[in-house]
C-alpha atoms as a PDB file:
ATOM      1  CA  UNK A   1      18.813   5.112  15.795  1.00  0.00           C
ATOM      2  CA  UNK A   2      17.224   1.728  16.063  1.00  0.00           C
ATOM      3  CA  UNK A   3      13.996   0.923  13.650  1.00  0.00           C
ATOM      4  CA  UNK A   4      10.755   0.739  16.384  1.00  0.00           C
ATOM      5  CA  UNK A   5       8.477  -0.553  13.618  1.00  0.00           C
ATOM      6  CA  UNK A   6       7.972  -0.931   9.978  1.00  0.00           C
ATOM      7  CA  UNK A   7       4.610  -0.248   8.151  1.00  0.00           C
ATOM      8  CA  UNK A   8       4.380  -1.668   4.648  1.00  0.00           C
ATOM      9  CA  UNK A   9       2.108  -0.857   2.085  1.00  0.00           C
ATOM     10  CA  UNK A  10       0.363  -4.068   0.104  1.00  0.00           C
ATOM     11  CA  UNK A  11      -0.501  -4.060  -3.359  1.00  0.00           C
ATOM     12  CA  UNK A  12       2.536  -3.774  -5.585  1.00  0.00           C
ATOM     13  CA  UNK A  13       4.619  -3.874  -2.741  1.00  0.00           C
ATOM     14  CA  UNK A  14       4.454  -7.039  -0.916  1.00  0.00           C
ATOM     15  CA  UNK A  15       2.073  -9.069  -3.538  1.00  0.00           C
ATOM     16  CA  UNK A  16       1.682  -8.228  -7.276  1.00  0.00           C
ATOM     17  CA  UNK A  17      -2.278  -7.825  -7.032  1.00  0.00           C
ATOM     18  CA  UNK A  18      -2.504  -5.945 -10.284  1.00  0.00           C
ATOM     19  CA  UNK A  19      -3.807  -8.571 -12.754  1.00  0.00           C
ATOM     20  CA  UNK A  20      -6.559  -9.442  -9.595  1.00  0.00           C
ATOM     21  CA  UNK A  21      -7.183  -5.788  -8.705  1.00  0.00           C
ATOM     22  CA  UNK A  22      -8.166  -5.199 -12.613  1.00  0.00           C
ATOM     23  CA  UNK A  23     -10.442  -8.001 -12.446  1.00  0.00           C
ATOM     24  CA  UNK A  24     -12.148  -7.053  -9.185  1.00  0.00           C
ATOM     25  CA  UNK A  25     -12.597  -3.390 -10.677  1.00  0.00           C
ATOM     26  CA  UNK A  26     -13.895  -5.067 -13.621  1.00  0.00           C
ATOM     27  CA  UNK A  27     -16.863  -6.563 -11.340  1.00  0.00           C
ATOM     28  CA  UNK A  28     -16.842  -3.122  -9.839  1.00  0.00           C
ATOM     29  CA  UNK A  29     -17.695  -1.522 -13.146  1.00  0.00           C
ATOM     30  CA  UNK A  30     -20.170  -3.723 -13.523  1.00  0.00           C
ATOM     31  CA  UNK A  31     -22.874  -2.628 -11.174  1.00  0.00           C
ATOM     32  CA  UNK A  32     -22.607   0.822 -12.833  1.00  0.00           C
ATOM     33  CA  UNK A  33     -22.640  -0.800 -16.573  1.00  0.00           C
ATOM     34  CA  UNK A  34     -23.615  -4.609 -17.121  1.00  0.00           C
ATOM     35  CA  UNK A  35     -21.799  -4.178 -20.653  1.00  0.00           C
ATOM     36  CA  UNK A  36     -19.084  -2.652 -19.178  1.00  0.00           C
ATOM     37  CA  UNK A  37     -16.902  -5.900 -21.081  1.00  0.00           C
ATOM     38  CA  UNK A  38     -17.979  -4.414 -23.769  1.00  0.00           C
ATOM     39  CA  UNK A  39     -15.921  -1.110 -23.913  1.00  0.00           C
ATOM     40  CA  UNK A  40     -13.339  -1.613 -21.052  1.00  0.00           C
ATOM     41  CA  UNK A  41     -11.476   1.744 -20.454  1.00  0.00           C
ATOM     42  CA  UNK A  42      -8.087   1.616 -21.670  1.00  0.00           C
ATOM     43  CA  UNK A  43      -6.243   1.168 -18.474  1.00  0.00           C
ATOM     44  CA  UNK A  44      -8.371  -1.954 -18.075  1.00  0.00           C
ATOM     45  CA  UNK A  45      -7.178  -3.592 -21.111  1.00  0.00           C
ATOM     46  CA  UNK A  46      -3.797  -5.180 -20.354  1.00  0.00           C
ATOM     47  CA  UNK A  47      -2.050  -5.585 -17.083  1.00  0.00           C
ATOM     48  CA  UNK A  48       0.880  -2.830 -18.818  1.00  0.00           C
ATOM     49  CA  UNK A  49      -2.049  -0.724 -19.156  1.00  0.00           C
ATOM     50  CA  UNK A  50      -3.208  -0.985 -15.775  1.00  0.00           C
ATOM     51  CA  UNK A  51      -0.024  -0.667 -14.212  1.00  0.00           C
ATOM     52  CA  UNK A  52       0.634   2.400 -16.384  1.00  0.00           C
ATOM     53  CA  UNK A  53      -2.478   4.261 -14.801  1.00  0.00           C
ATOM     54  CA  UNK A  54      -1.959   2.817 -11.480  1.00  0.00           C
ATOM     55  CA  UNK A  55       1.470   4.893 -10.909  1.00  0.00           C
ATOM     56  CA  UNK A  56      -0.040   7.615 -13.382  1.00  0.00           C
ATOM     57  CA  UNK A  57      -2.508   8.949 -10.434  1.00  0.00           C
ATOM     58  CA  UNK A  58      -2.256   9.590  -6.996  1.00  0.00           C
ATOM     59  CA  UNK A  59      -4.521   7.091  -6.181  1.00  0.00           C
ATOM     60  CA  UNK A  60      -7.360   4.905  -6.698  1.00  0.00           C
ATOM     61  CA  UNK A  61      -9.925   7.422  -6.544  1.00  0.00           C
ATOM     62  CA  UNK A  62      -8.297   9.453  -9.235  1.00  0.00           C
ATOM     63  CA  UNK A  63      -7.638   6.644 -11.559  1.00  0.00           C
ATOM     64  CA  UNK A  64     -11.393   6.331 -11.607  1.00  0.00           C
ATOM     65  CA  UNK A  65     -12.397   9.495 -12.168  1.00  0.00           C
ATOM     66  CA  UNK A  66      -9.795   9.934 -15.364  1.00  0.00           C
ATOM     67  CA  UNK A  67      -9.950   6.324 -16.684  1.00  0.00           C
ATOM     68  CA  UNK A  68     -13.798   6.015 -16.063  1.00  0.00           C
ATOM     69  CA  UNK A  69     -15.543   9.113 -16.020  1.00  0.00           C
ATOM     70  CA  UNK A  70     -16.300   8.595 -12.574  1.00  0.00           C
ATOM     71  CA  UNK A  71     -18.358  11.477 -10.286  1.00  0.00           C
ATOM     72  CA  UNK A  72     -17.203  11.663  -6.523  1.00  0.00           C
ATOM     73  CA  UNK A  73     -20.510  10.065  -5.720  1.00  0.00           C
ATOM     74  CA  UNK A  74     -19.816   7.257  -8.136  1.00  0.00           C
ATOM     75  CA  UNK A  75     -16.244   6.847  -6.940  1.00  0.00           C
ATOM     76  CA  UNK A  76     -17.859   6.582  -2.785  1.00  0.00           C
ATOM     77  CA  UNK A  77     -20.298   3.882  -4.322  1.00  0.00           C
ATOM     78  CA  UNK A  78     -17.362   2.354  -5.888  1.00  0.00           C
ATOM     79  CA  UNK A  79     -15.492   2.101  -2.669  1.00  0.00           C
ATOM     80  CA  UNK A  80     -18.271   0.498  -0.448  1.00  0.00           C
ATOM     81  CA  UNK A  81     -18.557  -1.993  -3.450  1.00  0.00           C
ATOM     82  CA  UNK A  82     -14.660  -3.355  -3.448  1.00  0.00           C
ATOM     83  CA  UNK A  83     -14.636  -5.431  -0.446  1.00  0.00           C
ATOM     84  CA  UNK A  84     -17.985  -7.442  -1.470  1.00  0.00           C
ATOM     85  CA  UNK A  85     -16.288  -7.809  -4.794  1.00  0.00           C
ATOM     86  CA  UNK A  86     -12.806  -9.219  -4.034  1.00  0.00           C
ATOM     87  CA  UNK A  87     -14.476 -11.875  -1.440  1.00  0.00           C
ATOM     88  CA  UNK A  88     -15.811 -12.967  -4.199  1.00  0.00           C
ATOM     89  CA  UNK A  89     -12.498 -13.466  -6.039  1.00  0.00           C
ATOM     90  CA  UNK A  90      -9.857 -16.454  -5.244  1.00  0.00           C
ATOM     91  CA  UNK A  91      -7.219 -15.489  -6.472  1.00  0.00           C
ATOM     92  CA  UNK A  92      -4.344 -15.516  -4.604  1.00  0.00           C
ATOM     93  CA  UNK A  93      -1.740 -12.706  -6.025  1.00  0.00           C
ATOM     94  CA  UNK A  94       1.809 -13.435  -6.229  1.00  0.00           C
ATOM     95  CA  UNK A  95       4.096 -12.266  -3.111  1.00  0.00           C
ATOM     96  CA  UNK A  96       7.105 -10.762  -4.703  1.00  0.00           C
ATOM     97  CA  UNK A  97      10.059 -13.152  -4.477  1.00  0.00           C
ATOM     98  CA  UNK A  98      12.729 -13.097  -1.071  1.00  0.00           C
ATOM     99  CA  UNK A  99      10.156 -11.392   0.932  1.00  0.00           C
ATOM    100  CA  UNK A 100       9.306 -13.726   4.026  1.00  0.00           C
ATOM    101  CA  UNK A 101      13.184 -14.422   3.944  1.00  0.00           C
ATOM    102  CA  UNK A 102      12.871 -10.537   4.472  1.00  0.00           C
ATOM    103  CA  UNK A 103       9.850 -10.822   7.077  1.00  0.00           C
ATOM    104  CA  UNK A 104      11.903 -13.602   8.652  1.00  0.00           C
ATOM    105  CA  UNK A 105      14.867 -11.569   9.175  1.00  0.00           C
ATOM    106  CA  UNK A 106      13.245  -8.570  10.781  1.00  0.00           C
ATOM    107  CA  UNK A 107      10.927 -10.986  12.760  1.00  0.00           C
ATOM    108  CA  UNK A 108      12.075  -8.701  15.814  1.00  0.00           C
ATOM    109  CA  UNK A 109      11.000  -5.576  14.960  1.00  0.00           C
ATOM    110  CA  UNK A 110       7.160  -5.044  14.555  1.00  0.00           C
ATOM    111  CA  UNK A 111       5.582  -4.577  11.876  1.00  0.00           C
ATOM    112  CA  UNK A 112       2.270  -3.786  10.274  1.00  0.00           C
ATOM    113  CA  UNK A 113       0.368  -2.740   6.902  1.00  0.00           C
ATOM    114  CA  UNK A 114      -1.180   0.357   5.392  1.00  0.00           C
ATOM    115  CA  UNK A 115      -3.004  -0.295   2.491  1.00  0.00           C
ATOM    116  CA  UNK A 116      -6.190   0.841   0.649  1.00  0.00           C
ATOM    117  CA  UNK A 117      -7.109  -2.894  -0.168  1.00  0.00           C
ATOM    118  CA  UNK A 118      -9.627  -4.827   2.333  1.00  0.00           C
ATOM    119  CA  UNK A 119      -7.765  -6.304   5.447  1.00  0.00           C
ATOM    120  CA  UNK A 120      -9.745  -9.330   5.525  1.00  0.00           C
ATOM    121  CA  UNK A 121      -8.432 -10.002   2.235  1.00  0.00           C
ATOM    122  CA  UNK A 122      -4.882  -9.020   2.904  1.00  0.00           C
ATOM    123  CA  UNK A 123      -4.828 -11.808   6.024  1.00  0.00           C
ATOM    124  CA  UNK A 124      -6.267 -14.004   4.099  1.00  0.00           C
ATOM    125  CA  UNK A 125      -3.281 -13.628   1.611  1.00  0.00           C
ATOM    126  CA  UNK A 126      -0.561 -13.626   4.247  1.00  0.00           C
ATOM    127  CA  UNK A 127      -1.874 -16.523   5.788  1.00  0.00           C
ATOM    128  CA  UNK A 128      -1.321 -18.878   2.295  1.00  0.00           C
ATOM    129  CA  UNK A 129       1.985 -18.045   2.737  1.00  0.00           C
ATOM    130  CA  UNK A 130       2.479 -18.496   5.898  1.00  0.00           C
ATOM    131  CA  UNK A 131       3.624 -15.080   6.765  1.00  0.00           C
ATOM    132  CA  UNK A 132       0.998 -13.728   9.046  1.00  0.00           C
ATOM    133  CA  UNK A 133       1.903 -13.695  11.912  1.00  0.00           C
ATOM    134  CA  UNK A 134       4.927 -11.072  11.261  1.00  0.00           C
ATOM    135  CA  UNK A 135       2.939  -8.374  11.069  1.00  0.00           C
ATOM    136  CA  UNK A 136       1.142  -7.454  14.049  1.00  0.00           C
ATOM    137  CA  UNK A 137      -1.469  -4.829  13.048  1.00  0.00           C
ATOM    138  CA  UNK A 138      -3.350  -4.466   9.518  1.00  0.00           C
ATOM    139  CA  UNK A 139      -5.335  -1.618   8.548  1.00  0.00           C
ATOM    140  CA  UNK A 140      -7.486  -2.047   5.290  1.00  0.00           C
ATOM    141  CA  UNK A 141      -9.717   0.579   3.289  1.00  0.00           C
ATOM    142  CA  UNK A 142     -12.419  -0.780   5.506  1.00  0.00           C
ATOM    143  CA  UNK A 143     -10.689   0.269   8.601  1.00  0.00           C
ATOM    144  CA  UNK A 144     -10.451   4.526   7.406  1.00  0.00           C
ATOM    145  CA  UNK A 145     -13.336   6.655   6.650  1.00  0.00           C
ATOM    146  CA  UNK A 146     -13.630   7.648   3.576  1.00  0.00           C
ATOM    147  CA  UNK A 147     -11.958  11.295   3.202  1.00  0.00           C
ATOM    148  CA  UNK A 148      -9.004  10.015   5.578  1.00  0.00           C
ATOM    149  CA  UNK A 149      -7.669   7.184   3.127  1.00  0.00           C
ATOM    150  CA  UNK A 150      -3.635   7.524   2.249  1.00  0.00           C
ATOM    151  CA  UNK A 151      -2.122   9.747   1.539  1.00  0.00           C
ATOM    152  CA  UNK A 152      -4.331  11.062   4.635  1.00  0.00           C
ATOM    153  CA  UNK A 153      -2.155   9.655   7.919  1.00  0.00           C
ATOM    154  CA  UNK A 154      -4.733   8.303   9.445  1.00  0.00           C
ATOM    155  CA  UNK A 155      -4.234   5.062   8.189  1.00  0.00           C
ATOM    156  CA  UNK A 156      -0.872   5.645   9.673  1.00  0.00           C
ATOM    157  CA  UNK A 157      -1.302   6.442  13.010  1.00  0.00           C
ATOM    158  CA  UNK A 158      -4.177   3.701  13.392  1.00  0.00           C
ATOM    159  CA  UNK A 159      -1.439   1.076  12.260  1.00  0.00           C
ATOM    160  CA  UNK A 160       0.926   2.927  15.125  1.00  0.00           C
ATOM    161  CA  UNK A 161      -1.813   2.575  17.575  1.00  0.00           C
ATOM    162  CA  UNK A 162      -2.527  -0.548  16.874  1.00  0.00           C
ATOM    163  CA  UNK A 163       1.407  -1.971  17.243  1.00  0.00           C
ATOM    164  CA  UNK A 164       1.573  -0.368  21.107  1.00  0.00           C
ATOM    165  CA  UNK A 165       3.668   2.613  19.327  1.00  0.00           C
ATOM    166  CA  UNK A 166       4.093   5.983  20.252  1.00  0.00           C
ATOM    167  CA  UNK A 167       6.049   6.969  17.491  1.00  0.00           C
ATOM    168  CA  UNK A 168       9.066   8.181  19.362  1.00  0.00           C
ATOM    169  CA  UNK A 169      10.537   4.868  20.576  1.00  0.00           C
ATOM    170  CA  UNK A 170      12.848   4.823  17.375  1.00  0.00           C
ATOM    171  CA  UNK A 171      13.137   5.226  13.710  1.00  0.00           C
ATOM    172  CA  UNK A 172       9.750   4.237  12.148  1.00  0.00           C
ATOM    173  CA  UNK A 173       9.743   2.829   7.801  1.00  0.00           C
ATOM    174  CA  UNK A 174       7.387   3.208   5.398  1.00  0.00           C
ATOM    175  CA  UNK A 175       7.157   0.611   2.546  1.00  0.00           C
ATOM    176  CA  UNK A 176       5.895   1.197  -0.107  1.00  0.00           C
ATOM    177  CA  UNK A 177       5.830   1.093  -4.481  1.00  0.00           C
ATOM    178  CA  UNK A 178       4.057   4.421  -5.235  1.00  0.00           C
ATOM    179  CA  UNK A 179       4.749   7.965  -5.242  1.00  0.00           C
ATOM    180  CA  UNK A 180       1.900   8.526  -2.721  1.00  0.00           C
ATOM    181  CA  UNK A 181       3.394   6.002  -0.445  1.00  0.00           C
ATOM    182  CA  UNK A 182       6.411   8.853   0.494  1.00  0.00           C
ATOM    183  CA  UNK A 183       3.685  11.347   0.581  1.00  0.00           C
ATOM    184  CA  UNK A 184       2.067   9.149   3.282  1.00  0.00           C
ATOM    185  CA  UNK A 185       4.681   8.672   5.050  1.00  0.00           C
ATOM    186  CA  UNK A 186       5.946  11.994   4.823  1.00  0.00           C
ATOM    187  CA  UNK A 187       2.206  13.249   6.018  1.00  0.00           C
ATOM    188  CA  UNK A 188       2.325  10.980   8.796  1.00  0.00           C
ATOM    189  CA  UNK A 189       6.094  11.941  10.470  1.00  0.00           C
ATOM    190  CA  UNK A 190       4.426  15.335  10.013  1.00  0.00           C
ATOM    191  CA  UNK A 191       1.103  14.910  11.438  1.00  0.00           C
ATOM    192  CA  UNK A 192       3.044  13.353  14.652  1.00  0.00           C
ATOM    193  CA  UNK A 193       5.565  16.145  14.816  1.00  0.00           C
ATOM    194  CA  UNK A 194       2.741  18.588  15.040  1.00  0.00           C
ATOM    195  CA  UNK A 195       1.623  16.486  18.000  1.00  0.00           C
ATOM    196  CA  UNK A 196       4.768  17.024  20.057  1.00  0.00           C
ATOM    197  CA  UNK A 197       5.746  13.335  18.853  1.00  0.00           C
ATOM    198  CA  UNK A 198       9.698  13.766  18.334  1.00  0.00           C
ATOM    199  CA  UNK A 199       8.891  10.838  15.604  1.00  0.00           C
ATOM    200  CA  UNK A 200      11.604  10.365  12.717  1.00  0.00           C
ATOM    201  CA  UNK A 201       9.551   8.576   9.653  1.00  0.00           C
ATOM    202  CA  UNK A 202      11.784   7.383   6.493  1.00  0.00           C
ATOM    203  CA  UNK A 203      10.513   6.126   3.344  1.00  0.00           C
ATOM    204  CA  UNK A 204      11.370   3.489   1.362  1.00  0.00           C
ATOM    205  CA  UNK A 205      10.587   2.548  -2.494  1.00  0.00           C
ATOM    206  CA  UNK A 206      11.173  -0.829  -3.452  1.00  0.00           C
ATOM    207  CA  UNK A 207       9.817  -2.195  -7.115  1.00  0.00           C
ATOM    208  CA  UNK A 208      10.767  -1.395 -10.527  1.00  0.00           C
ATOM    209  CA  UNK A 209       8.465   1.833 -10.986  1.00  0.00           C
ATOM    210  CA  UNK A 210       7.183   2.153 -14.732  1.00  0.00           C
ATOM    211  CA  UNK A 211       8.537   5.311 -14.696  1.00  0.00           C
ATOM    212  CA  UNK A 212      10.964   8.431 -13.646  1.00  0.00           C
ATOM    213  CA  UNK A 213      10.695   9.397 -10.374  1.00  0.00           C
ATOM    214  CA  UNK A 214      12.527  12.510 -11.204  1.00  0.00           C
ATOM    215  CA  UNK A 215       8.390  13.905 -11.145  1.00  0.00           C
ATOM    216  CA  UNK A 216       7.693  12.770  -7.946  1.00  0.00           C
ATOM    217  CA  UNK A 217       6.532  15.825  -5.482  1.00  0.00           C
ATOM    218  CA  UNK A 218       8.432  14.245  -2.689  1.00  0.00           C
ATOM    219  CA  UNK A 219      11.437  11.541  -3.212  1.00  0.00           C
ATOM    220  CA  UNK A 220      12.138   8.210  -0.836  1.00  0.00           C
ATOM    221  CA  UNK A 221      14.679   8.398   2.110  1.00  0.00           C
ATOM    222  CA  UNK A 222      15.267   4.818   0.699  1.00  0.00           C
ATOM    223  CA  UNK A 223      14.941   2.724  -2.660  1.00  0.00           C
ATOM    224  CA  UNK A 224      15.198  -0.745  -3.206  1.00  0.00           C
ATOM    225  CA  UNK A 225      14.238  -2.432  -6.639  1.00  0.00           C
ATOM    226  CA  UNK A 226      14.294  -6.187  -4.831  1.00  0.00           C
ATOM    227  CA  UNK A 227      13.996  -8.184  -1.786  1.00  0.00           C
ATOM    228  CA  UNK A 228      17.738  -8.214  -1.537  1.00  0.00           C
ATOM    229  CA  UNK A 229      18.173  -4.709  -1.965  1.00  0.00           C
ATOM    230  CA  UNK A 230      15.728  -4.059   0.452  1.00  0.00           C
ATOM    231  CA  UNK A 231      17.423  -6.275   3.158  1.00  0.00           C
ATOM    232  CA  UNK A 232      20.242  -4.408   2.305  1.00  0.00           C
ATOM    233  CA  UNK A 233      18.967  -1.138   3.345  1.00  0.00           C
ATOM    234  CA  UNK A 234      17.612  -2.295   6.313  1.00  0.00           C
ATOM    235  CA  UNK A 235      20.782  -4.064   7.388  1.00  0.00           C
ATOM    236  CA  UNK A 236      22.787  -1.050   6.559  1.00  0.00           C
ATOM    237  CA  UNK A 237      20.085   0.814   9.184  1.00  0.00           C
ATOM    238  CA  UNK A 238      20.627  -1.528  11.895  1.00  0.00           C
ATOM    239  CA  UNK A 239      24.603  -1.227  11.389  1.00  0.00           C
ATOM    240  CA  UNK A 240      24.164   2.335  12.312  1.00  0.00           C
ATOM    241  CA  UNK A 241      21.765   2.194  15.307  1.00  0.00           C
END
C-alpha cells in the first residue's frame, strides 16, 4: 500500500521544545501566582523533571492538574493564555538532527502537523529552518475547540481535510513521541472507519522515551529512536507498496 500522507506531531517529535515549553508555562503560572518563581512545582525544576512529567500524563491538561493543583476552569484559562505567552518568547527550539534530510526525502508525499502547540508558532519555527514548505497543512491548539484536543481526532481529520485527503487514497502515518500520539492516531483510523472511510492509519514512535513502553494502553505500528531509523521505516514502507 502506498503512504497518501503523513501527519507529524511537533513538540518532542520534530523540535525539542521542552526547555522553551517549561519557560512559557512558567509565564503561564504566572498570571495565576506572581511568586510562582518562588515555589516552582517539581516538574518545573529541571528540564529531566519536565520531561519526566511530560510522558508521565496523557497530556498537557493532566500534567497541570497533578503538577499544579490546577481546577478544569484553571486549566481552560491556562489554555487561552499559551499562545499570548509563547509570542512573547524567541526562542527557537532545536529540530532534532537528520530531519529535513527526512522531510527532503519524502518531499512527495504530503504531509502535515497535529500538535497541541500554537500553529503560528510552529510556522514560524519551520520557516528558520527552512523546512516549511513540506508540510502542507498545520493544525495548532488554536485551531481545535477545547474538549476536541488530541487524543480527540479532530485535530486529525482537520489536518486530513486540510491536505485534499479522504483518508482512503492510501496508507496514512502518524508521528509522534508520546504514548497519546498512538492513541490519536489509533482514535482517528477509528473515527474514519466508523464513517465508511476504508482508511488504514499506522503509528509511529520515534525518540528515546524516558521510559518503558511496556505500560502503554496501545503500542506503535512503528518505532524509530532517530532520523535514520525513521527513514528506514519509511523506506522499508515504500519497498512494499
Amino acid at each position: 500500500m502506498k503512504i497518501a500522507g503523513i501527519l507529524w506531531d511537533y513538540d518532542g517529535t520534530i523540535v525539542d521544545s521542552a526547555r522553551k515549553n517549561m519557560s512559557v508555562t512558567i509565564d503561564v503560572l504566572r498570571y495565576f501566582d506572581e511568586k510562582i518563581d518562588e515555589h516552582l512545582p517539581e516538574a518545573l525544576q529541571s528540564y529531566e523533571k519536565y520531561q519526566e512529567a511530560n510522558y508521565r500524563y496523557k497530556n498537557w491538561k493532566d500534567m497541570y492538574a497533578a503538577c499544579c493543583g490546577f481546577a478544569p476552569d484553571e486549566i481552560e484559562a491556562a489554555g487561552k493564555l499559551w499562545s499570548p505567552c509563547q509570542k512573547k518568547n524567541t526562542v527557537i527550539p532545536d529540530m532534532f538532527e537528520g530531519l529535513p534530510e527526512v522531510f527532503k526525502r519524502l518531499s512527495g508525499v504530503k504531509m502535515g502537523i497535529c500538535s497541541q502547540n500554537s500553529s503560528d508558532s510552529i510556522r514560524d519555527v519551520l520557516t528558520h529552518y527552512g523546512a516549511l514548505d513540506y508540510f502542507g497543512y498545520i493544525v495548532g491548539h488554536d485551531d481545535v475547540p477545547f474538549d476536541r484536543q488530541k487524543p480527540d481526532p479532530e485535530g486529525f481529520l482537520t489536518c486530513l481535510k486540510g491536505l485534499d485527503l479522504r483518508g482512503d487514497e492510501g496508507l496514512l502515518l502518524y508521528i509522534g513521541d508520546h504514548s497519546e500520539d498512538v492513541v490519536f492516531g489509533k482514535n482517528a483510523g477509528s473515527r474514519l472507519n466508523g464513517e465508511g472511510i476504508n482508511a488504514e492509519v499506522r503509528a509511529v514512535t520515534v525518540g528515546s522515551y524516558a521510559g518503558s513502553r511496556e505500560d502503554w494502553r496501545l503500542q506503535p505500528d512503528y518505532t524509530a529512536g532517530n532520523a535514520s531509523e525513521l527513514l528506514a521505516v519509511f523506506e522499508s514502507i515504500l519497498k512494499k507498496s
